[in-house]
N, C-alpha and C. Protein backbone atom coordinates (compact mmCIF):
# COMPACT_ATOMS: atom_id res chain seq x y z
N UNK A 1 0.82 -1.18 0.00
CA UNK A 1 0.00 0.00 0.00
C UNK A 1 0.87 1.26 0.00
N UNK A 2 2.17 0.73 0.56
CA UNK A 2 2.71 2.38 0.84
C UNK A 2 3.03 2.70 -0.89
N UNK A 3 3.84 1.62 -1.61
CA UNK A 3 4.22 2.08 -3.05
C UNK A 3 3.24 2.62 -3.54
N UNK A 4 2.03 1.90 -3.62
CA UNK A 4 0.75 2.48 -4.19
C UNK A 4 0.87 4.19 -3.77
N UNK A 5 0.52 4.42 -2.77
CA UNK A 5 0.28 5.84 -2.40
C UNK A 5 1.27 6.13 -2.62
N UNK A 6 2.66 5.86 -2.66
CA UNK A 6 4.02 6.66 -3.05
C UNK A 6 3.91 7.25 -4.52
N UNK A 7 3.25 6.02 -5.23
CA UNK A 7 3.46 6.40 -6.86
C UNK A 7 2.10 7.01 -7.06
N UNK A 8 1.52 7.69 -6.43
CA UNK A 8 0.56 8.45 -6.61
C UNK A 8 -1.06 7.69 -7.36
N UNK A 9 -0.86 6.04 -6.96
CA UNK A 9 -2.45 5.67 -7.65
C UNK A 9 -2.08 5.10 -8.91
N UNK A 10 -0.68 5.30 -9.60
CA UNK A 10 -0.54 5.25 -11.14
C UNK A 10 0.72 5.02 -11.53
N UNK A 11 1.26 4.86 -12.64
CA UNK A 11 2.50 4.61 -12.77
C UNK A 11 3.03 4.82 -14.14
N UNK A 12 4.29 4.88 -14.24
CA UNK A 12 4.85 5.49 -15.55
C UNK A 12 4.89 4.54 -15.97
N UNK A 13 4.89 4.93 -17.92
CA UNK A 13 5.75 4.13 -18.85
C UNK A 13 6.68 3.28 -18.41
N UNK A 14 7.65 3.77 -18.20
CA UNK A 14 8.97 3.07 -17.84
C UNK A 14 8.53 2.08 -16.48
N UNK A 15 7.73 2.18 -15.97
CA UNK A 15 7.45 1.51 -14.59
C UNK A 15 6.50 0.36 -15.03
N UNK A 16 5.73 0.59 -16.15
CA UNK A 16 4.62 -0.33 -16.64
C UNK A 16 5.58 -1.80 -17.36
N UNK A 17 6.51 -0.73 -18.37
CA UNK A 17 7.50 -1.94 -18.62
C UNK A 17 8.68 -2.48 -17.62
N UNK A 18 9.18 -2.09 -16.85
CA UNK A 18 9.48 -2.64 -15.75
C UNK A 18 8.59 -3.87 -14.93
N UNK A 19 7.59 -3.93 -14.71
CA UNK A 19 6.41 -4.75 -14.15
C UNK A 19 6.28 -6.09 -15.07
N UNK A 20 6.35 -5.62 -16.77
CA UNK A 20 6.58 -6.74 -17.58
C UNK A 20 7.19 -7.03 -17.86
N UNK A 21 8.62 -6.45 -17.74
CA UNK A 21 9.82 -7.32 -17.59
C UNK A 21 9.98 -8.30 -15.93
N UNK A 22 9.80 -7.41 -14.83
CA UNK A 22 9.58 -8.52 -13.82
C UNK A 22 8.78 -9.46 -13.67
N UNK A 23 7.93 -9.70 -14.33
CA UNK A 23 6.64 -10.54 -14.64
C UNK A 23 7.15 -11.97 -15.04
N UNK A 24 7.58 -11.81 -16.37
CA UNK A 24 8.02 -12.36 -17.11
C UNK A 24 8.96 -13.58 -16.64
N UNK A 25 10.06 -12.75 -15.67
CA UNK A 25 12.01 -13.22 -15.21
C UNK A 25 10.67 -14.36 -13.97
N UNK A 26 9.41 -13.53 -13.50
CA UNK A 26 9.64 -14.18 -12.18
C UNK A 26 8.75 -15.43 -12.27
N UNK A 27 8.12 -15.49 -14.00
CA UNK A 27 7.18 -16.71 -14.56
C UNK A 27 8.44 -17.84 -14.85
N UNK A 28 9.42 -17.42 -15.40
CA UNK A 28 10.48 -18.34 -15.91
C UNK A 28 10.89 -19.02 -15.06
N UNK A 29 11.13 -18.56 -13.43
CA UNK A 29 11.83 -18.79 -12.53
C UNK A 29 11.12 -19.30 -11.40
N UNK A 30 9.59 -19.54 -11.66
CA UNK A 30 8.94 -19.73 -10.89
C UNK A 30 8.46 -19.11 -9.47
N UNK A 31 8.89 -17.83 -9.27
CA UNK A 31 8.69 -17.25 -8.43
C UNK A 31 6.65 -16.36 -8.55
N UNK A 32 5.99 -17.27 -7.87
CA UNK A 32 4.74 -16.80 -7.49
C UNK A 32 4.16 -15.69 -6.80
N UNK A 33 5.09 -15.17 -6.10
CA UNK A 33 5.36 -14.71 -4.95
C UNK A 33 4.99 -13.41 -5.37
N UNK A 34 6.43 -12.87 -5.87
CA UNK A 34 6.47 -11.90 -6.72
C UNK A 34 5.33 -11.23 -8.57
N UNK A 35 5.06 -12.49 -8.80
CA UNK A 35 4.13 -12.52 -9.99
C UNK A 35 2.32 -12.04 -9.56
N UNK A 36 2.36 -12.37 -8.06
CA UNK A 36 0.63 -11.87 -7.67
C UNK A 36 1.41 -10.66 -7.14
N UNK A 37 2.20 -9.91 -6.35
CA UNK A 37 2.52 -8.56 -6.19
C UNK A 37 2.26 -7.99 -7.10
N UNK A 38 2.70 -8.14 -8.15
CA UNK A 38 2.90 -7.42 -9.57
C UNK A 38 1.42 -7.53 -9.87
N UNK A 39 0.66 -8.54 -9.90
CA UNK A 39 -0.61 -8.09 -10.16
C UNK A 39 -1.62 -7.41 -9.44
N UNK A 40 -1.27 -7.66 -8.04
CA UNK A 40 -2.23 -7.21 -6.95
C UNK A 40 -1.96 -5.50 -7.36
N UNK A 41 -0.97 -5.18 -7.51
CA UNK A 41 -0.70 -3.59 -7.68
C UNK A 41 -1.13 -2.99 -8.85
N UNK A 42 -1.28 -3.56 -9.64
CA UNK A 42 -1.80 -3.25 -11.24
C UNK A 42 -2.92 -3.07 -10.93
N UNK A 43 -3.51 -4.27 -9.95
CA UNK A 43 -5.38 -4.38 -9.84
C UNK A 43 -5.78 -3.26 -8.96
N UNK A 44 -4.93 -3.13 -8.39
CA UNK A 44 -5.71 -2.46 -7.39
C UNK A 44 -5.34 -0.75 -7.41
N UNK A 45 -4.57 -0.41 -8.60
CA UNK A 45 -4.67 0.97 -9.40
C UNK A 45 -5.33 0.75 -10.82
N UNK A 46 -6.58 -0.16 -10.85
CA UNK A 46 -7.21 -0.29 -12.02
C UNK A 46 -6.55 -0.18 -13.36
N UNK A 47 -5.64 -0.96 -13.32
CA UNK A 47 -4.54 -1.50 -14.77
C UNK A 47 -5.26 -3.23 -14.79
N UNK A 48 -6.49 -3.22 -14.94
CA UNK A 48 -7.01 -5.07 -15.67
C UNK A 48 -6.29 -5.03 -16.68
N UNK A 49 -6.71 -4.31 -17.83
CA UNK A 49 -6.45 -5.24 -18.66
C UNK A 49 -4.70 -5.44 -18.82
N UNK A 50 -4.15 -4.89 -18.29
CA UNK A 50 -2.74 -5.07 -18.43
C UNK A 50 -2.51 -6.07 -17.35
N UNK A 51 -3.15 -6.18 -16.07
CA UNK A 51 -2.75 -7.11 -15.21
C UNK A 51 -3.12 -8.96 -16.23
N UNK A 52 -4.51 -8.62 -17.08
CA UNK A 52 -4.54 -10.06 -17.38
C UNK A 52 -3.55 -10.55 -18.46
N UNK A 53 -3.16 -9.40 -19.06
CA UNK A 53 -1.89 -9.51 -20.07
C UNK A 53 -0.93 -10.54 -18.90
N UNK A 54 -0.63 -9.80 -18.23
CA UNK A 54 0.18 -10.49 -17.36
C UNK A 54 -0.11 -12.19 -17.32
N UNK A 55 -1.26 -11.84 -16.56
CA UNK A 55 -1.48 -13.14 -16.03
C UNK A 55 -1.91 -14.39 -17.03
N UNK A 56 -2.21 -13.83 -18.12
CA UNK A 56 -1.79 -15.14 -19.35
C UNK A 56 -0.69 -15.09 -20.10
N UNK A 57 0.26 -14.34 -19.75
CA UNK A 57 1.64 -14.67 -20.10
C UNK A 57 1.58 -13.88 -21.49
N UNK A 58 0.99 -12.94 -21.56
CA UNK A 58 0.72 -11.89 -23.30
C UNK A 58 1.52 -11.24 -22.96
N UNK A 59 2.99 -11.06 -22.70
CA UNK A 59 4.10 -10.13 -22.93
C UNK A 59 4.37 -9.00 -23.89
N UNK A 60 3.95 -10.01 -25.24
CA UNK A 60 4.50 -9.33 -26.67
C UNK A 60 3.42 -8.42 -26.74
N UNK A 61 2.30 -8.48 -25.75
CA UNK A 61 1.05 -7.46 -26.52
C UNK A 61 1.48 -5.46 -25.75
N UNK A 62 2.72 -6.02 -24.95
CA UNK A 62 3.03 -4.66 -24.50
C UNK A 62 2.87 -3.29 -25.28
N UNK A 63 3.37 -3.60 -26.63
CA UNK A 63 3.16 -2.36 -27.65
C UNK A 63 2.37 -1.98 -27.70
N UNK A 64 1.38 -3.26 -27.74
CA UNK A 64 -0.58 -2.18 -28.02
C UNK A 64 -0.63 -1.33 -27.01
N UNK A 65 -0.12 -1.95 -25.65
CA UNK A 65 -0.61 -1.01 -24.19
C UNK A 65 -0.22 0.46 -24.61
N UNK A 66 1.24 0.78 -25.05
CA UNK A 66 1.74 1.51 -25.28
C UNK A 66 0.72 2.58 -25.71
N UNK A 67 0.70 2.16 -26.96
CA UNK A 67 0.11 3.26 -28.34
C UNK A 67 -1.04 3.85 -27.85
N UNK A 68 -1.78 2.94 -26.56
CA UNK A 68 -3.02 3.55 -26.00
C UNK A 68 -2.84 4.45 -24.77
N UNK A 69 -1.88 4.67 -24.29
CA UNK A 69 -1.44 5.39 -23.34
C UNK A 69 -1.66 7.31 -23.64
């Protein structure tokens, strides 16, 4: 909760791809742990549809997120 309120509710570009690059390292590696953080924080600053990107493993669809930003 504190990051949440630190990053003001929202988060940058660079922070969105950061999230899907950690996503990704922590699916390969099996780390669960870290993979519902990453989503719980997306969800709960209303980023769905990027959290379900996540959570079915749609990496490559990052660009679309982009262009809609």
């Amino acid at each position: 909760m504190a990051k949440i309120r630190k990053d003001g509710y929202g988060i940058t570009l660079e922070q969105m791809k950061q999230y899907f690059i950690e996503h990704r390292r922590a699916r390969k590696t099996g780390d669960k742990k870290t993979m519902e953080k990453i989503e719980y924080h997306l969800t709960y600053i209303n980023f769905h549809y990027e959290c379900g990107l996540l959570i079915s493993g749609q990496y490559d669809k990052l660009p679309e997120v982009i262009k809609n930003w």
